[in-house]
PDB file of N, CA and C in Angstrom:
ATOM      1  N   UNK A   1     -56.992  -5.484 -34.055  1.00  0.00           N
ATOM      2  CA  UNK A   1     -56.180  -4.855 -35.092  1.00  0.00           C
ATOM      3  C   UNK A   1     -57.066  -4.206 -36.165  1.00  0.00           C
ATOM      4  N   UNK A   2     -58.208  -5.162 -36.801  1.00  0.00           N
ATOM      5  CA  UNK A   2     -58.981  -4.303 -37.910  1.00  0.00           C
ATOM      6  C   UNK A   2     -59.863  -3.429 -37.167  1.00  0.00           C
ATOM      7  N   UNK A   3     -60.156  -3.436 -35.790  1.00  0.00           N
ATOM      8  CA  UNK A   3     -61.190  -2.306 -35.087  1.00  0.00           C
ATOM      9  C   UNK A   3     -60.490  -1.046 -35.196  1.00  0.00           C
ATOM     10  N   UNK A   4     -59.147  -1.498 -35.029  1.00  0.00           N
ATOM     11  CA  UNK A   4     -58.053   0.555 -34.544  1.00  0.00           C
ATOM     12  C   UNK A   4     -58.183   0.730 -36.063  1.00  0.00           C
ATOM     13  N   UNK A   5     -57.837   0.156 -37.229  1.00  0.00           N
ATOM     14  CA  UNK A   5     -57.455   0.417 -38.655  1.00  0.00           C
ATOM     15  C   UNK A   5     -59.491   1.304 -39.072  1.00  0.00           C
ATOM     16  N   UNK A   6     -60.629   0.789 -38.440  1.00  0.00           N
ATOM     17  CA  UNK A   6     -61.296   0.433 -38.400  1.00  0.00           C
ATOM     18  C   UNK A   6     -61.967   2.153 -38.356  1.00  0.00           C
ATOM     19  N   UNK A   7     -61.438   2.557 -36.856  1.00  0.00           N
ATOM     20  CA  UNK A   7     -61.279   3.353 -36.181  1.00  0.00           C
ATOM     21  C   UNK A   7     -60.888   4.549 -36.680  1.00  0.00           C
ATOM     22  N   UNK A   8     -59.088   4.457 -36.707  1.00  0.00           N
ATOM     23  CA  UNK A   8     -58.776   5.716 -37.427  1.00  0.00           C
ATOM     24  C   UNK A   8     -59.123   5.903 -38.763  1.00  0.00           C
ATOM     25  N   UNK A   9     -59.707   4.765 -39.593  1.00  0.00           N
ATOM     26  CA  UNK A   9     -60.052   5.315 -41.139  1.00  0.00           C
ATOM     27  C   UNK A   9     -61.353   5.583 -40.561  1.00  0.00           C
ATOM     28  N   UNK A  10     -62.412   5.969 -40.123  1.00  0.00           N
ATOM     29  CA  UNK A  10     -63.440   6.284 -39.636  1.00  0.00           C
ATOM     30  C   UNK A  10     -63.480   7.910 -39.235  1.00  0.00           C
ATOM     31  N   UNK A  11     -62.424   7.867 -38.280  1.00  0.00           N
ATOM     32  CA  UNK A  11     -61.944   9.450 -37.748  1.00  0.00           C
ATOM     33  C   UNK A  11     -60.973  10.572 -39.081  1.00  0.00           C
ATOM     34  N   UNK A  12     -60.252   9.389 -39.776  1.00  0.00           N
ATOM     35  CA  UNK A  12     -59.908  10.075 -40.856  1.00  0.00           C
ATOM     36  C   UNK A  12     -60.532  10.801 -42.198  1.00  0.00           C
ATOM     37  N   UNK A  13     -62.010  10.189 -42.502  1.00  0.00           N
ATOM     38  CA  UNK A  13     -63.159  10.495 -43.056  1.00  0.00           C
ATOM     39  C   UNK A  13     -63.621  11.407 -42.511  1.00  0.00           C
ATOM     40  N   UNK A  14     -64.190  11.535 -41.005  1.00  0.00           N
ATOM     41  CA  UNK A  14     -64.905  13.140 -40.556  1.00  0.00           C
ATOM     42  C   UNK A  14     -64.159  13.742 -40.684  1.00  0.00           C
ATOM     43  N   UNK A  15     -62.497  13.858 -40.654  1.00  0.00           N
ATOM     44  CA  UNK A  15     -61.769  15.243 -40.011  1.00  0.00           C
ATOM     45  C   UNK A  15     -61.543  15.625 -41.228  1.00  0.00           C
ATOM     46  N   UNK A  16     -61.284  14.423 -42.418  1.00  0.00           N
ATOM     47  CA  UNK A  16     -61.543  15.371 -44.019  1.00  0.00           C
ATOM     48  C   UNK A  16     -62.860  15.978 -44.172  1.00  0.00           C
ATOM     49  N   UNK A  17     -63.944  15.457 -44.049  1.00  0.00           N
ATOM     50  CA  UNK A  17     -64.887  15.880 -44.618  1.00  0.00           C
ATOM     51  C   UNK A  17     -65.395  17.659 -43.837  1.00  0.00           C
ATOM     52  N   UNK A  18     -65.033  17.720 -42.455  1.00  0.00           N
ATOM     53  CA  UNK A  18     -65.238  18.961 -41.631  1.00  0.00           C
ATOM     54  C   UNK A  18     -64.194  20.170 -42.364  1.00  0.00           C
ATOM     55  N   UNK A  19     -62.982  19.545 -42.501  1.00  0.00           N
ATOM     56  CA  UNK A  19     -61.722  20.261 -43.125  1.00  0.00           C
ATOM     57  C   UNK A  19     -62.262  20.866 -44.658  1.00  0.00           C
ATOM     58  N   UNK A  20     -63.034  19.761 -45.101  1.00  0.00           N
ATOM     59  CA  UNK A  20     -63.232  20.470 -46.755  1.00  0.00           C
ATOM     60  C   UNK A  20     -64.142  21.168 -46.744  1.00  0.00           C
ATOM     61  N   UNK A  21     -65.403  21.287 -45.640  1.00  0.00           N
ATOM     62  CA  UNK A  21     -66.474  21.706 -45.650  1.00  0.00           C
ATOM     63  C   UNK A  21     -66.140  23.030 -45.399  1.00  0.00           C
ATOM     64  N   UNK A  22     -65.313  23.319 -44.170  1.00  0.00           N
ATOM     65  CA  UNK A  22     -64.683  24.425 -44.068  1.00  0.00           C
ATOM     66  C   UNK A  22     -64.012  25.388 -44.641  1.00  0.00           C
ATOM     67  N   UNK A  23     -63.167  24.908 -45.866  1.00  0.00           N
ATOM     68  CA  UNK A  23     -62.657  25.532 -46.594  1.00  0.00           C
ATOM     69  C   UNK A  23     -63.554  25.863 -48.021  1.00  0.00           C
ATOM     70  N   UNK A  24     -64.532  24.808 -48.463  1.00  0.00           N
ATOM     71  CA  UNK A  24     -65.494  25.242 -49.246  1.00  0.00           C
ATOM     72  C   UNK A  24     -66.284  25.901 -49.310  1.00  0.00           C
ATOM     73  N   UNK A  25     -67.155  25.872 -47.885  1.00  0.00           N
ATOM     74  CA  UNK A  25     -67.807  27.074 -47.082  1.00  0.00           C
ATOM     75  C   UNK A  25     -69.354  27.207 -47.714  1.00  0.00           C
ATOM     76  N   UNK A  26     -69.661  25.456 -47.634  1.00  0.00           N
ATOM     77  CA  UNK A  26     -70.912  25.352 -48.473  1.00  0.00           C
ATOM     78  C   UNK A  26     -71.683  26.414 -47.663  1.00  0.00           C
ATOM     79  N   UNK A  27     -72.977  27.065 -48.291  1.00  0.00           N
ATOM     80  CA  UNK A  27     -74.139  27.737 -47.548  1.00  0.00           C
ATOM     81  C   UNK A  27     -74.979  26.956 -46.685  1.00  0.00           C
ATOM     82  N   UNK A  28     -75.264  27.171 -45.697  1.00  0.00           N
ATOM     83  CA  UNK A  28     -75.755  26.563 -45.054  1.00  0.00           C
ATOM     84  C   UNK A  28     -77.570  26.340 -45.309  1.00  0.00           C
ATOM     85  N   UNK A  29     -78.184  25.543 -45.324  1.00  0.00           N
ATOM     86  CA  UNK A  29     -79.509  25.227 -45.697  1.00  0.00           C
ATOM     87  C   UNK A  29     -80.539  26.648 -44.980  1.00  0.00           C
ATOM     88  N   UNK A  30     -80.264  26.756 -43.961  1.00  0.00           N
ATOM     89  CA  UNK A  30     -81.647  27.938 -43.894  1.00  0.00           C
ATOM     90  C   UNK A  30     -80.416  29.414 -42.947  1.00  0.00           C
ATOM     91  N   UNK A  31     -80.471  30.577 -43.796  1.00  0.00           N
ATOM     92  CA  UNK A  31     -80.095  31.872 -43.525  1.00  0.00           C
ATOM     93  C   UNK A  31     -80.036  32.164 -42.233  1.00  0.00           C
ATOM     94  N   UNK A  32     -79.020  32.401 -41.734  1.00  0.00           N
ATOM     95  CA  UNK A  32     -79.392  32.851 -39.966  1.00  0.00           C
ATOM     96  C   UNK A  32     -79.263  34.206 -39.940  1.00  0.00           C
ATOM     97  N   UNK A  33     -78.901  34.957 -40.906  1.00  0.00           N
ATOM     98  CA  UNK A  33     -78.887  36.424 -41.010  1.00  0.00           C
ATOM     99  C   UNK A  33     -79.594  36.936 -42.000  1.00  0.00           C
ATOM    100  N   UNK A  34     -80.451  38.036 -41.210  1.00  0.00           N
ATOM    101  CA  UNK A  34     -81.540  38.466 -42.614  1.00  0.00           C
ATOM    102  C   UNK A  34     -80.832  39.334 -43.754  1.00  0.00           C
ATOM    103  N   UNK A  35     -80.809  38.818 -45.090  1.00  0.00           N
ATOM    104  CA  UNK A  35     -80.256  39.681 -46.258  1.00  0.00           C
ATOM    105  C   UNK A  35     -80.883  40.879 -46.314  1.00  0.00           C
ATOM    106  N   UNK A  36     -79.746  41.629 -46.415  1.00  0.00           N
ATOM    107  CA  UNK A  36     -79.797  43.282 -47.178  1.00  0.00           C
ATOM    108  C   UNK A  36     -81.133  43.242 -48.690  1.00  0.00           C
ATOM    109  N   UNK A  37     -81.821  43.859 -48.488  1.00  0.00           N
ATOM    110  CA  UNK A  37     -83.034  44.277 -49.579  1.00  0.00           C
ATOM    111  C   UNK A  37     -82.250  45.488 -50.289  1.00  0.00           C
ATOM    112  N   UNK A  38     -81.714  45.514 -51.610  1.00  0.00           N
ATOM    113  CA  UNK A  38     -81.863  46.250 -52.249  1.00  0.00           C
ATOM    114  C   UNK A  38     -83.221  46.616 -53.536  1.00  0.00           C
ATOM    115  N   UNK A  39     -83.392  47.537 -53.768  1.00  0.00           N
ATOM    116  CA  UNK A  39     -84.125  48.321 -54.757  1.00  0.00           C
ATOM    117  C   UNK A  39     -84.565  47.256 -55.451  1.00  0.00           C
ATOM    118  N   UNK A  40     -83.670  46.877 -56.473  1.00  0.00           N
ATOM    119  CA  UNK A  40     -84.358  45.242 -56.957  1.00  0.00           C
ATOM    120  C   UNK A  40     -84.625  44.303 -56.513  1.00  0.00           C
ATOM    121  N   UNK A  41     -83.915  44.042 -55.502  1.00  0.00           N
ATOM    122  CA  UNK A  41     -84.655  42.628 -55.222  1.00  0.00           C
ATOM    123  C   UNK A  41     -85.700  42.827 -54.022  1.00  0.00           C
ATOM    124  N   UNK A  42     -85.757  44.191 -53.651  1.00  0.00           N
ATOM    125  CA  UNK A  42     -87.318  44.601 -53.027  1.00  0.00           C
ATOM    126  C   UNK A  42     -88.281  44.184 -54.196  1.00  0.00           C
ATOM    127  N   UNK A  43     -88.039  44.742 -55.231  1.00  0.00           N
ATOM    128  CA  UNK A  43     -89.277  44.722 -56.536  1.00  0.00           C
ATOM    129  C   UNK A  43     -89.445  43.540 -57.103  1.00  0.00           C
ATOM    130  N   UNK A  44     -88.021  42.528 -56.503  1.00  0.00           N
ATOM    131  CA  UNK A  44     -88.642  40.980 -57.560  1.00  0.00           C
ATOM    132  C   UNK A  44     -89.496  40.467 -56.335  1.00  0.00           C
ATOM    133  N   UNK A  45     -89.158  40.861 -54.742  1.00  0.00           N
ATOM    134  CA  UNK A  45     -90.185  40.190 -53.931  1.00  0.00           C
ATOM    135  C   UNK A  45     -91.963  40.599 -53.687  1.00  0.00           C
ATOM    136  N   UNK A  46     -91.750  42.169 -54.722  1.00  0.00           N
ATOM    137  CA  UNK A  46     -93.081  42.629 -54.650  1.00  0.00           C
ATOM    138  C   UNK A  46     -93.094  43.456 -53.255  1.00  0.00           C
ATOM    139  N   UNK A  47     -92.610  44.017 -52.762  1.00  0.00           N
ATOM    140  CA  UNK A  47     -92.002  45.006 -52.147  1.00  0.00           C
ATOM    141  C   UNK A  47     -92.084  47.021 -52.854  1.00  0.00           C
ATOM    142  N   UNK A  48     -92.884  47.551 -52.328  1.00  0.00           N
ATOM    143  CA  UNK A  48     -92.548  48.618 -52.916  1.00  0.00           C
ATOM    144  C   UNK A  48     -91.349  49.684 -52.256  1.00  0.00           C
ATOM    145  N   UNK A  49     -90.197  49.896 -52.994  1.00  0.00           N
ATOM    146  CA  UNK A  49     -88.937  49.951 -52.623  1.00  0.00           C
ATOM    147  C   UNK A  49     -89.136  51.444 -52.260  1.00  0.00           C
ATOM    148  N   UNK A  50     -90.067  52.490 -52.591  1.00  0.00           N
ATOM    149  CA  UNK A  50     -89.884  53.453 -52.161  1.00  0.00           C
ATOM    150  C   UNK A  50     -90.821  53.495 -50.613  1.00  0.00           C
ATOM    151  N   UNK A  51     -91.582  52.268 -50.240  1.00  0.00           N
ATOM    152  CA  UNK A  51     -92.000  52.425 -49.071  1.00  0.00           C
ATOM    153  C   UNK A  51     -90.631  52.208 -47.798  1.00  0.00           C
ATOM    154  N   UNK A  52     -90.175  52.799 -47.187  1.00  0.00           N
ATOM    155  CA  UNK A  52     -88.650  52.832 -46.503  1.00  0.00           C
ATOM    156  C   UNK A  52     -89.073  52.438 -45.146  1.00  0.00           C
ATOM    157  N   UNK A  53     -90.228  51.766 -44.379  1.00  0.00           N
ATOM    158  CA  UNK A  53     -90.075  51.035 -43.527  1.00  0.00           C
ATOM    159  C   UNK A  53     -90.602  49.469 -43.853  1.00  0.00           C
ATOM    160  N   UNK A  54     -90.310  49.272 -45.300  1.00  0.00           N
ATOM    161  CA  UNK A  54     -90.287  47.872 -45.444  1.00  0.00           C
ATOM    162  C   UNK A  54     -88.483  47.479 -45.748  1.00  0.00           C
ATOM    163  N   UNK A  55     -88.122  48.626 -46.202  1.00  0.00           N
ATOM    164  CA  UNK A  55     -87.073  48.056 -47.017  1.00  0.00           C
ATOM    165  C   UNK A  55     -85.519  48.411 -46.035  1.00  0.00           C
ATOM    166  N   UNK A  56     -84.510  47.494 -44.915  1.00  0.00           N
ATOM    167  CA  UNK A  56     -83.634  48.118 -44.140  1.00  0.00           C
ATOM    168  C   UNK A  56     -82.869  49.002 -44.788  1.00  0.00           C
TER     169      UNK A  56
END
């Protein structure tokens, strides 16, 4: 009896925590898509923005 109670409050914890994660839509720790370089933030990385095969 306390294993099933045990159980579904166990399964009831991941399926909130996947559900909120989802809808919060934390960032994920490392970028899987390379960001757009604009003009400035070419120049805060030290990038010279008018060189145009550094910058997509």
């Amino acid at each position: 009896m306390i294993g099933k109670i045990l159980l579904v409050s166990i399964l009831l914890v991941a399926a909130s925590f996947l559900l909120i994660r989802r809808i919060v839509k934390l960032p994920s720790r490392y970028e899987r898509k390379p960001q757009e370089l604009s003009a400035w933030s070419a120049l805060d990385r030290g990038i010279d923005p008018t060189d145009v095969s550094e910058v997509p």
